[in-house]
C-alpha atoms as a PDB file:
ATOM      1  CA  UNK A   1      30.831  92.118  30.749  1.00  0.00           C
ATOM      2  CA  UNK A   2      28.215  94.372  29.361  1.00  0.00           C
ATOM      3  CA  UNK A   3      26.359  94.200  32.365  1.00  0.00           C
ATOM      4  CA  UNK A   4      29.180  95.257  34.728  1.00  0.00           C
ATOM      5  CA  UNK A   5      30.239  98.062  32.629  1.00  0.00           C
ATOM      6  CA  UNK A   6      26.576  99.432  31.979  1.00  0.00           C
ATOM      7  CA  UNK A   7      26.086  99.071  35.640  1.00  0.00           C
ATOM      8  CA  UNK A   8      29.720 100.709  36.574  1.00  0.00           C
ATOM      9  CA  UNK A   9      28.424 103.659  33.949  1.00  0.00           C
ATOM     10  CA  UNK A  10      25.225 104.211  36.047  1.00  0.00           C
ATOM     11  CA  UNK A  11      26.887 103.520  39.559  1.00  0.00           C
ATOM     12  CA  UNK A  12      29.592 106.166  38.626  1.00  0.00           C
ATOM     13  CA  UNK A  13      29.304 108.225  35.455  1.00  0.00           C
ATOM     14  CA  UNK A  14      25.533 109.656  36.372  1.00  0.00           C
ATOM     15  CA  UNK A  15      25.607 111.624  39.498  1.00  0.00           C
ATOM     16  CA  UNK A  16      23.374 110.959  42.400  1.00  0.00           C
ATOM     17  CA  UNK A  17      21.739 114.989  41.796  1.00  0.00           C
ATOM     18  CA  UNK A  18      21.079 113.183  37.914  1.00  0.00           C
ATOM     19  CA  UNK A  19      19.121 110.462  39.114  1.00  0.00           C
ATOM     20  CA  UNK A  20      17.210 112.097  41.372  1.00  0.00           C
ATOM     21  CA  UNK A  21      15.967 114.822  38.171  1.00  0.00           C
ATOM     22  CA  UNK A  22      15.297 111.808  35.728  1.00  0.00           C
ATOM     23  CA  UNK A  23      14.870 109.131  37.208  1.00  0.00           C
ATOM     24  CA  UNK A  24      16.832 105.550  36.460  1.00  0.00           C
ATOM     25  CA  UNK A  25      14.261 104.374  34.038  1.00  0.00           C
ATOM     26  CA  UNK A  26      14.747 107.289  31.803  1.00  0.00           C
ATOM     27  CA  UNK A  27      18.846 106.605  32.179  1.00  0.00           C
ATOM     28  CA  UNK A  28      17.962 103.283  31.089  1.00  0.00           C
ATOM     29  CA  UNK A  29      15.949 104.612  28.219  1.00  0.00           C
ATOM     30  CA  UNK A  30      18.923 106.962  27.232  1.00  0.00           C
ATOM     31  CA  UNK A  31      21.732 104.302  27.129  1.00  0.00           C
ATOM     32  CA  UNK A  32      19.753 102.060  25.056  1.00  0.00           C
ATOM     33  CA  UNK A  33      19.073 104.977  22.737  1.00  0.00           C
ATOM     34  CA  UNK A  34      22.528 105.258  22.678  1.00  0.00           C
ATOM     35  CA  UNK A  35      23.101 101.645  22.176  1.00  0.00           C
ATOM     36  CA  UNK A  36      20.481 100.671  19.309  1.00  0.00           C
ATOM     37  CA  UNK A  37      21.019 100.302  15.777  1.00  0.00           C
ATOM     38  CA  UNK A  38      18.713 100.630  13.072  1.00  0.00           C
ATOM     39  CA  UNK A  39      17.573  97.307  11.005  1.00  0.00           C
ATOM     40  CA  UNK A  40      17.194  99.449   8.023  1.00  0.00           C
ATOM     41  CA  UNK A  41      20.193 101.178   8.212  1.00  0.00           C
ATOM     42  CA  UNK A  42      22.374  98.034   8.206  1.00  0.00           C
ATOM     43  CA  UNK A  43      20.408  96.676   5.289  1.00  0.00           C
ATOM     44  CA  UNK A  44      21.437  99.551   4.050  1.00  0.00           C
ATOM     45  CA  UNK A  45      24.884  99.401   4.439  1.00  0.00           C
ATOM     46  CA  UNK A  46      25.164  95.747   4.138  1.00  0.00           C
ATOM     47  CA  UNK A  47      23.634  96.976   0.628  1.00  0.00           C
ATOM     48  CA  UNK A  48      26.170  99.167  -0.385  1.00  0.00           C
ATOM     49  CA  UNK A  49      29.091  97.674   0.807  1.00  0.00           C
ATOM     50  CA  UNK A  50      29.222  93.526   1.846  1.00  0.00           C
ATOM     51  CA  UNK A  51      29.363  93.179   5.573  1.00  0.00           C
ATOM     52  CA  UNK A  52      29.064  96.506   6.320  1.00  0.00           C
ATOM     53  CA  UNK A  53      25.376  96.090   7.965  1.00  0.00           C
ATOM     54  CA  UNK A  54      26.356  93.086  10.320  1.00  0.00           C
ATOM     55  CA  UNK A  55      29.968  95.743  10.957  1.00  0.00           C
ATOM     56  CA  UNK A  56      27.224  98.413  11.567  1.00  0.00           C
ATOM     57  CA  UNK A  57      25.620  96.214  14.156  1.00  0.00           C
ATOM     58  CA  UNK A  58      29.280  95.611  15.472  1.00  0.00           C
ATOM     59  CA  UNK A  59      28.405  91.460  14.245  1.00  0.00           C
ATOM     60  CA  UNK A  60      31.864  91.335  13.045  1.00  0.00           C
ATOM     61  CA  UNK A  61      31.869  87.622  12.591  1.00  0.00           C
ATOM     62  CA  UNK A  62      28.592  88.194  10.479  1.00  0.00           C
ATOM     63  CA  UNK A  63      30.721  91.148   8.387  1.00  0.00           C
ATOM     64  CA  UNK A  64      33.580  88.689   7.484  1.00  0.00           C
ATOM     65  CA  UNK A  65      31.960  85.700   6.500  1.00  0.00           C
ATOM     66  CA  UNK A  66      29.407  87.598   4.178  1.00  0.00           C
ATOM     67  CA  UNK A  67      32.361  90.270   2.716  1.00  0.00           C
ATOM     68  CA  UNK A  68      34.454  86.426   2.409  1.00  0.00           C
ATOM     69  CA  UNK A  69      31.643  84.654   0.784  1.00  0.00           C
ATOM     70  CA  UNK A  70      30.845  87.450  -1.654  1.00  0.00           C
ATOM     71  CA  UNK A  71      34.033  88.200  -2.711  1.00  0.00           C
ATOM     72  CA  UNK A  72      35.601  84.814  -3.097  1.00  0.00           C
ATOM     73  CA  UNK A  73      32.315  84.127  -5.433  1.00  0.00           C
ATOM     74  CA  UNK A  74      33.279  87.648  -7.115  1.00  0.00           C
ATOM     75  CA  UNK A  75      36.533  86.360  -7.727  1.00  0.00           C
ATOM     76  CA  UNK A  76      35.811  82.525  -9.028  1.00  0.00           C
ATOM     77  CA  UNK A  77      32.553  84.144 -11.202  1.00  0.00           C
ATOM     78  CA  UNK A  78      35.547  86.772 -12.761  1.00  0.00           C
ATOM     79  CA  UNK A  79      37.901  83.792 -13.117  1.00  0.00           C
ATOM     80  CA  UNK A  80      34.761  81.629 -15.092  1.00  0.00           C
ATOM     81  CA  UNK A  81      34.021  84.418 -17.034  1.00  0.00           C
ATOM     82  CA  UNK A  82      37.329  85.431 -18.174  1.00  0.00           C
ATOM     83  CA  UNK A  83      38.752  81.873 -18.952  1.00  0.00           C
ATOM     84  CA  UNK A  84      35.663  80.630 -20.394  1.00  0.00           C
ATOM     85  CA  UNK A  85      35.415  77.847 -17.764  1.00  0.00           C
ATOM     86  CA  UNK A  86      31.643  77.399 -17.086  1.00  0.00           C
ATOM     87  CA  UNK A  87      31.743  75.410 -14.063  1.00  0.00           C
ATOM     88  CA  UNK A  88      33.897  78.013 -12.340  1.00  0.00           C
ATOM     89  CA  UNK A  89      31.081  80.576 -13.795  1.00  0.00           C
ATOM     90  CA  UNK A  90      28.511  78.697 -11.902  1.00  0.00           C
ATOM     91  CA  UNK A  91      29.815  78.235  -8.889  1.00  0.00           C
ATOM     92  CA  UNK A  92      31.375  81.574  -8.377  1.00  0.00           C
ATOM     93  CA  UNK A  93      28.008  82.927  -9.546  1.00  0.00           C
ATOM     94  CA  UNK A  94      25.936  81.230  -6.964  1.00  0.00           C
ATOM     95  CA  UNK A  95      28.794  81.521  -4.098  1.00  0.00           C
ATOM     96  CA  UNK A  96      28.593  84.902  -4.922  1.00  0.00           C
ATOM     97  CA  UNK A  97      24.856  85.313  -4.919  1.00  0.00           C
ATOM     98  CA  UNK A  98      24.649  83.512  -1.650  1.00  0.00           C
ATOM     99  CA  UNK A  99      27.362  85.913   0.024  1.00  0.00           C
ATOM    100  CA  UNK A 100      25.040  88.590  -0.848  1.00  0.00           C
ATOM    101  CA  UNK A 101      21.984  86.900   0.505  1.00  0.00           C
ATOM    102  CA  UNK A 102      23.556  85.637   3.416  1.00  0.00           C
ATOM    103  CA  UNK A 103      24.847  89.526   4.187  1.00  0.00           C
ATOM    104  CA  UNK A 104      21.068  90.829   2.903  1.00  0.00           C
ATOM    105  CA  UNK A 105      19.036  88.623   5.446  1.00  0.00           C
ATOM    106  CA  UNK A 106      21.651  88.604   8.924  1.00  0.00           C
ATOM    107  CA  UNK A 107      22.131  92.426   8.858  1.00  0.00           C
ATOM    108  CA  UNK A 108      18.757  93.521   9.702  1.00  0.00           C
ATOM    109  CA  UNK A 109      18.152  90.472  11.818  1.00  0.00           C
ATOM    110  CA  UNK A 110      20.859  90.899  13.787  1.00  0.00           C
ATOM    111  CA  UNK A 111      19.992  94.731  14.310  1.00  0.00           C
ATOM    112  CA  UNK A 112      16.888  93.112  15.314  1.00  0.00           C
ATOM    113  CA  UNK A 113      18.334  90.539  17.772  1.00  0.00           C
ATOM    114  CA  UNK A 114      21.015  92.969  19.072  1.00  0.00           C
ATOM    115  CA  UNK A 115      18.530  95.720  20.070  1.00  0.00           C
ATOM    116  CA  UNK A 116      16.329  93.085  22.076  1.00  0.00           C
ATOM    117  CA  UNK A 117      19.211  91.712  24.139  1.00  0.00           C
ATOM    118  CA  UNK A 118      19.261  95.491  24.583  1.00  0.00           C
ATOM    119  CA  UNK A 119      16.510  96.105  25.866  1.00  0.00           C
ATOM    120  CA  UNK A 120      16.711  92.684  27.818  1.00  0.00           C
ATOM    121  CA  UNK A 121      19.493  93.879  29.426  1.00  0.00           C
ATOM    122  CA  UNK A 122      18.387  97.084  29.975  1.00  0.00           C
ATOM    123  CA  UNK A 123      15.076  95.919  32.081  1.00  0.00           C
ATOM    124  CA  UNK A 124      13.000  97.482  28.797  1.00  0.00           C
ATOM    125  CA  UNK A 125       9.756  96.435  27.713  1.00  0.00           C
ATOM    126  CA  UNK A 126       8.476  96.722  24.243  1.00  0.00           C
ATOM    127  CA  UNK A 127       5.694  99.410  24.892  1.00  0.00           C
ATOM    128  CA  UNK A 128       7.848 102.345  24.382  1.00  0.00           C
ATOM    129  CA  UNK A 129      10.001 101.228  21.411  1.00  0.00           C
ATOM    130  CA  UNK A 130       7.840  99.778  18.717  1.00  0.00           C
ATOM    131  CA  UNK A 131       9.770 101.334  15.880  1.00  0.00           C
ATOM    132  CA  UNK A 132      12.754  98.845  16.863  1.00  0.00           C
END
């Protein structure tokens, strides 16, 4: 799907007087600019707010699970703590803790992974964009 549409956007939405000033390598270059996201601004986010990096990176299966997992563990680590039930503490804790991780670690990586299909897609080689 990405494919069609990316090549319906060159076909049509760049005229033919475009293309012949920069050239379809530099369109390329331009929609993947477009397209990128930054690995440390989704750690970022995802740091901030849980799931927000892997939304960022429009990974929204990523953003649910990790906002679920964190949150459920928020909740069962309030419940231990406020009734004094220590197994409840525990495992809320460590849910909780691996929500976060879990959110901490796919973020970035799938910035990562999402700008190489990118650039995959986009016929792009890894000369040009080593800040990626």
């Amino acid at each position: 799907m990405f494919a069609s549409m990316l090549g319906a956007a060159i076909a049509i939405g760049v005229s033919s007087s475009v293309h012949a000033q920069i050239g379809e390598r530099e369109v390329r270059v331009y929609y993947y600019e477009q397209l990128r996201r930054d690995p440390v601004v989704a750690l970022g986010y995802d740091a901030l707010f849980p799931g927000a990096g892997s939304a960022y990176s429009h990974l929204y299966g990523n953003a649910i699970f990790a906002a679920s997992l964190s949150f459920a563990g928020a909740a069962l680590w309030t419940y231990g703590a406020v009734a004094d039930h220590r197994p409840s503490w525990w495992i809320g804790a460590s849910t909780f803790a691996l929500g976060r991780t879990y959110g901490l670690v796919s973020a970035p990586l799938g910035a990562v992974f999402l700008n190489g299909a990118f650039r995959r897609q986009l016929r792009l080689t890894l000369r040009r964009f080593r800040a990626c």
